[in-house]
C-alpha atoms as a PDB file:
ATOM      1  CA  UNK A   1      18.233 -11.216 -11.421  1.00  0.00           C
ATOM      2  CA  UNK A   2      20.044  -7.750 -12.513  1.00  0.00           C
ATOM      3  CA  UNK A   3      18.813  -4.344 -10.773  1.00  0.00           C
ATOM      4  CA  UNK A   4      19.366  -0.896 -12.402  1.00  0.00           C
ATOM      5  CA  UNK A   5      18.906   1.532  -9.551  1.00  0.00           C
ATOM      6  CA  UNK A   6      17.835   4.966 -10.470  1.00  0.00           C
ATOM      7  CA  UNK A   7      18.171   7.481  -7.784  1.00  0.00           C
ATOM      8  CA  UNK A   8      16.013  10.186  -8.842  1.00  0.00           C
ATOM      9  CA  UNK A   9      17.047  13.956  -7.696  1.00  0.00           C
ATOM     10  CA  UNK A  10      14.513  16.532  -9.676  1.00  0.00           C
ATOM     11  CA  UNK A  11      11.938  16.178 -12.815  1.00  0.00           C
ATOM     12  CA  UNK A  12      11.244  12.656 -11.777  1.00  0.00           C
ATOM     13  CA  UNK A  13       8.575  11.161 -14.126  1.00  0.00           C
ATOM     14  CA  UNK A  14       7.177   9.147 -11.147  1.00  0.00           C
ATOM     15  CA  UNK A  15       3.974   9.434  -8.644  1.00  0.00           C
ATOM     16  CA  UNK A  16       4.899   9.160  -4.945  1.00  0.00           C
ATOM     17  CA  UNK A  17       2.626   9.610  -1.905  1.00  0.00           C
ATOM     18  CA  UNK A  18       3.406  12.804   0.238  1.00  0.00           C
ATOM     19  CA  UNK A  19       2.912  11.408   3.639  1.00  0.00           C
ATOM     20  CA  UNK A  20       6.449  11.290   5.624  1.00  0.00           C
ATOM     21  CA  UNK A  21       5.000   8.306   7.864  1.00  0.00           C
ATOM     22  CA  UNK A  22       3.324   5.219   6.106  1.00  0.00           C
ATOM     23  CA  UNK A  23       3.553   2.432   8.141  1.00  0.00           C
ATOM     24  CA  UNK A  24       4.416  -0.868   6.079  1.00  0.00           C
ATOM     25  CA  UNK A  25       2.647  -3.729   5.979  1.00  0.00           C
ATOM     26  CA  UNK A  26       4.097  -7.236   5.216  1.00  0.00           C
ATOM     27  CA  UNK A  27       2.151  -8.235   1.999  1.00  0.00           C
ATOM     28  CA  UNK A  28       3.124 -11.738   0.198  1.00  0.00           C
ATOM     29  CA  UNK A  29       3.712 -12.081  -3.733  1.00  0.00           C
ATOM     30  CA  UNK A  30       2.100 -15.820  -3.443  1.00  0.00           C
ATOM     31  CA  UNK A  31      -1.275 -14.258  -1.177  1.00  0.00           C
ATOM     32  CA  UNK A  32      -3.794 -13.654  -4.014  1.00  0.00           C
ATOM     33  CA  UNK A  33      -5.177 -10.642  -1.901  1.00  0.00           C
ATOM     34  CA  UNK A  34      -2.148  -8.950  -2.317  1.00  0.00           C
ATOM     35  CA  UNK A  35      -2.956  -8.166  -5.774  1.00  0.00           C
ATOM     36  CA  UNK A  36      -6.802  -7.436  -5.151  1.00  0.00           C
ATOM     37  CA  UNK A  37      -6.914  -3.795  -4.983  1.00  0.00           C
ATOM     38  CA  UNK A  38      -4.022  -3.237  -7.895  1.00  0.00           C
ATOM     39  CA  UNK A  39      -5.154  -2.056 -11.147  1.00  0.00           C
ATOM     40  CA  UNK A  40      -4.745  -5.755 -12.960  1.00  0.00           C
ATOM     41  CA  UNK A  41      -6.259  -7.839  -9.857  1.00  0.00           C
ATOM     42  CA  UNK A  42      -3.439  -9.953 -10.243  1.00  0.00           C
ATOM     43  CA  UNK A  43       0.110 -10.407  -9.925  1.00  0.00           C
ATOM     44  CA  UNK A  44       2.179  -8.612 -12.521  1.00  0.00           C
ATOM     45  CA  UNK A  45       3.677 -11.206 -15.567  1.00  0.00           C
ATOM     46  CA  UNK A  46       6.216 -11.133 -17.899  1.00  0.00           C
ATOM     47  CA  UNK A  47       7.392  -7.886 -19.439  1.00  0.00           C
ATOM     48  CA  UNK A  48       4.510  -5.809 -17.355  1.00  0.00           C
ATOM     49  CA  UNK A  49       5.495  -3.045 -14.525  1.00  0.00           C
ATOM     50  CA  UNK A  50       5.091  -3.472 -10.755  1.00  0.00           C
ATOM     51  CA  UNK A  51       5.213  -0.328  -8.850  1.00  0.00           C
ATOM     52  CA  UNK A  52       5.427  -1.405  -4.902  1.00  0.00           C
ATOM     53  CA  UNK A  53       3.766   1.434  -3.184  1.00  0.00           C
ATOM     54  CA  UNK A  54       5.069   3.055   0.199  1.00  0.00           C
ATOM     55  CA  UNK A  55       2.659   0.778   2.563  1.00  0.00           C
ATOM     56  CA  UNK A  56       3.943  -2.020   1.450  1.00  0.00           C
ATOM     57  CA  UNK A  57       6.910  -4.594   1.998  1.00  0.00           C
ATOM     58  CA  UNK A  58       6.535  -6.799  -0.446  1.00  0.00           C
ATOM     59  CA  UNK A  59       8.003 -10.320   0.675  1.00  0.00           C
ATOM     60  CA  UNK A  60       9.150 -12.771  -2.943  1.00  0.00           C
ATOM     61  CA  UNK A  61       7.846 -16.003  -1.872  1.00  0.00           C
ATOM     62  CA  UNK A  62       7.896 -17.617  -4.703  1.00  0.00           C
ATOM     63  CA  UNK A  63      10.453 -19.681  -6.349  1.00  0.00           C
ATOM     64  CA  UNK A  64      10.618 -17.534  -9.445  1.00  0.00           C
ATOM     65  CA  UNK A  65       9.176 -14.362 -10.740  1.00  0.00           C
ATOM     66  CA  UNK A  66       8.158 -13.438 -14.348  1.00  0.00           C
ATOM     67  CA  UNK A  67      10.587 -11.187 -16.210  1.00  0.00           C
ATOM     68  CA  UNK A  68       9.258  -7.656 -15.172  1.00  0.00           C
ATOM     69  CA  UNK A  69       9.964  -4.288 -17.424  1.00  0.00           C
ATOM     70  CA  UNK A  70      10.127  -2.156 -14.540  1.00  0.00           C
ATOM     71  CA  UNK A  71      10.010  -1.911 -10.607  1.00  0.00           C
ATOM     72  CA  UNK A  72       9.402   0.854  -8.787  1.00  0.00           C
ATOM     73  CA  UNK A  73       9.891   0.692  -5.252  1.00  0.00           C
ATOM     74  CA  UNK A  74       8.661   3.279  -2.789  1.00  0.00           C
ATOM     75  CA  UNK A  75       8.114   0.799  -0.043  1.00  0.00           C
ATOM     76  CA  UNK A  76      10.098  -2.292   0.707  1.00  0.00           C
ATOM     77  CA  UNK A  77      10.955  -5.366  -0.531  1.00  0.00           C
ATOM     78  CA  UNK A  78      12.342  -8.739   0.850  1.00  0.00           C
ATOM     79  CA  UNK A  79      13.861 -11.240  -1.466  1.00  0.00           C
ATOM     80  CA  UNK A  80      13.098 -15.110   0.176  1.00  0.00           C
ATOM     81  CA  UNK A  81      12.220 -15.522   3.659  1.00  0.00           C
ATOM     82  CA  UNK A  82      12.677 -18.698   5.916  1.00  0.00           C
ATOM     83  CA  UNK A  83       9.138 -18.886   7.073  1.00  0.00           C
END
């Protein structure tokens, strides 16, 4: 996995929600209604973006994800988990 962390400071070219509290909820890669109310209805495959909004932590329980383009993370997310 390689990460190439962006830390944007002015004339960012990304959406963000305004609201200074969000309160995260725990949502699964593997739970199919995770995906439900994104724009594909599915998780994201090879070469596609995932954007990981501020409600979410998104938890990678899966064994191996598909080559993404691009994440954007304005929420959380946990890599593995022992549950």
């Amino acid at each position: 996995m390689r990460f190439n962390g962006i830390y944007c400071i002015y004339h960012c070219n990304v959406e963000q929600d305004e609201e200074d509290d969000v309160e995260q909820v725990d949502m699964y890669w593997s739970d199919a209604s995770t995906w439900e109310d994104t724009d594909a209805g599915r998780p994201p495959t090879n070469g596609e973006d995932l954007v990981i909004p501020r409600s979410w932590n998104l938890i990678l329980d899966i064994e191996q994800t598909p080559i993404l383009a691009k994440v954007t993370v304005f929420g959380g997310i946990t890599f593995g988990t022992d549950s």
